[in-house]
Protein backbone atom coordinates (compact mmCIF):
# COMPACT_ATOMS: atom_id res chain seq x y z
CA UNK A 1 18.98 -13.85 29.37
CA UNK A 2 18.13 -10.80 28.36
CA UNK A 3 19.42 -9.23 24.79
CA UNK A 4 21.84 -5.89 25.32
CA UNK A 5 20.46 -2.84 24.50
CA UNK A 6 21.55 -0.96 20.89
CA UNK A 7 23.64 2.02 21.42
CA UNK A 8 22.43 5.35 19.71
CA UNK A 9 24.90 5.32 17.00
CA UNK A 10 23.41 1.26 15.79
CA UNK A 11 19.62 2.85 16.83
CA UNK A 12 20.54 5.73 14.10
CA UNK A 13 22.24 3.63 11.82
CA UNK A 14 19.19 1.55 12.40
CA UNK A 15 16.81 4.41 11.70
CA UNK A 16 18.81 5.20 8.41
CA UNK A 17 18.81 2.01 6.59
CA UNK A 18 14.63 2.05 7.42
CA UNK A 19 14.68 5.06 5.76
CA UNK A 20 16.43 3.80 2.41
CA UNK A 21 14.34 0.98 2.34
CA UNK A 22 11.32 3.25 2.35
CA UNK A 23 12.67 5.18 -0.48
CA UNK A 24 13.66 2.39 -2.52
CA UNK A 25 10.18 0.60 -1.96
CA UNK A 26 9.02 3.63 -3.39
CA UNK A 27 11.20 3.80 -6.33
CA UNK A 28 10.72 0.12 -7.48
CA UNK A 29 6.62 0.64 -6.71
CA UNK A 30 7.47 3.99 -9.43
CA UNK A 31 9.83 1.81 -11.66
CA UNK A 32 6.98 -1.07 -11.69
CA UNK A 33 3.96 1.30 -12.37
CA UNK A 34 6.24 2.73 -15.72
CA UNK A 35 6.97 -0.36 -17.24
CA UNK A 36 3.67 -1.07 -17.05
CA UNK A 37 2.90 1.92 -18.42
CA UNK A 38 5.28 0.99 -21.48
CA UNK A 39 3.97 -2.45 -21.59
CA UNK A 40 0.51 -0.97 -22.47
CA UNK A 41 1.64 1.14 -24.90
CA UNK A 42 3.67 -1.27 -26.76
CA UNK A 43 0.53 -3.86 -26.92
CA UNK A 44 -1.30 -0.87 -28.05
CA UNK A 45 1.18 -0.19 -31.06
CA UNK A 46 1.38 -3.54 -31.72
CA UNK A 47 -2.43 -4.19 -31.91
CA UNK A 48 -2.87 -1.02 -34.03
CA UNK A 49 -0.21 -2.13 -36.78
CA UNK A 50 -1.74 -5.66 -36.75
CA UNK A 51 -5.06 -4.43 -37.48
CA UNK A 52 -3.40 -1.44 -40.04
CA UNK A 53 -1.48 -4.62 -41.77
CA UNK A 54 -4.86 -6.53 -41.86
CA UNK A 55 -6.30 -3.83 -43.66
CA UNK A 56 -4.21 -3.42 -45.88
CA UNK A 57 -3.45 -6.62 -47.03
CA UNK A 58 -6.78 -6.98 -47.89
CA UNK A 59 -6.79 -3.46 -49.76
CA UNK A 60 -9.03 -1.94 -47.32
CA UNK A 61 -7.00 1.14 -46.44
């Protein structure tokens, strides 16, 4: 049995929603890469205060 063939409008349609997914792999791969981007710079801040609070606690400013 063999399967019927997709019309042009469902092959388009088709085509389309490849499309989108392209784009939106794209935006989450952009999304991802910025929060890690954030990530870093928040473990950054945090390790700088840390060490800022160290110092300074034991009068070493």
């Amino acid at each position: 049995m063999t399967q019927p063939s997709m019309s042009e409008g469902e092959l388009a349609k088709m085509k389309e929603l490849r499309e989108l997914a392209k784009i939106t792999e794209h935006q989450m791969k952009e999304l991802a890469d910025f929060t890690l981007e954030i990530n870093q710079k928040y473990k950054k801040s945090l390790a700088e205060i840390r060490v800022a609070n160290k110092l300074q606690s034991r009068g070493m400013e």
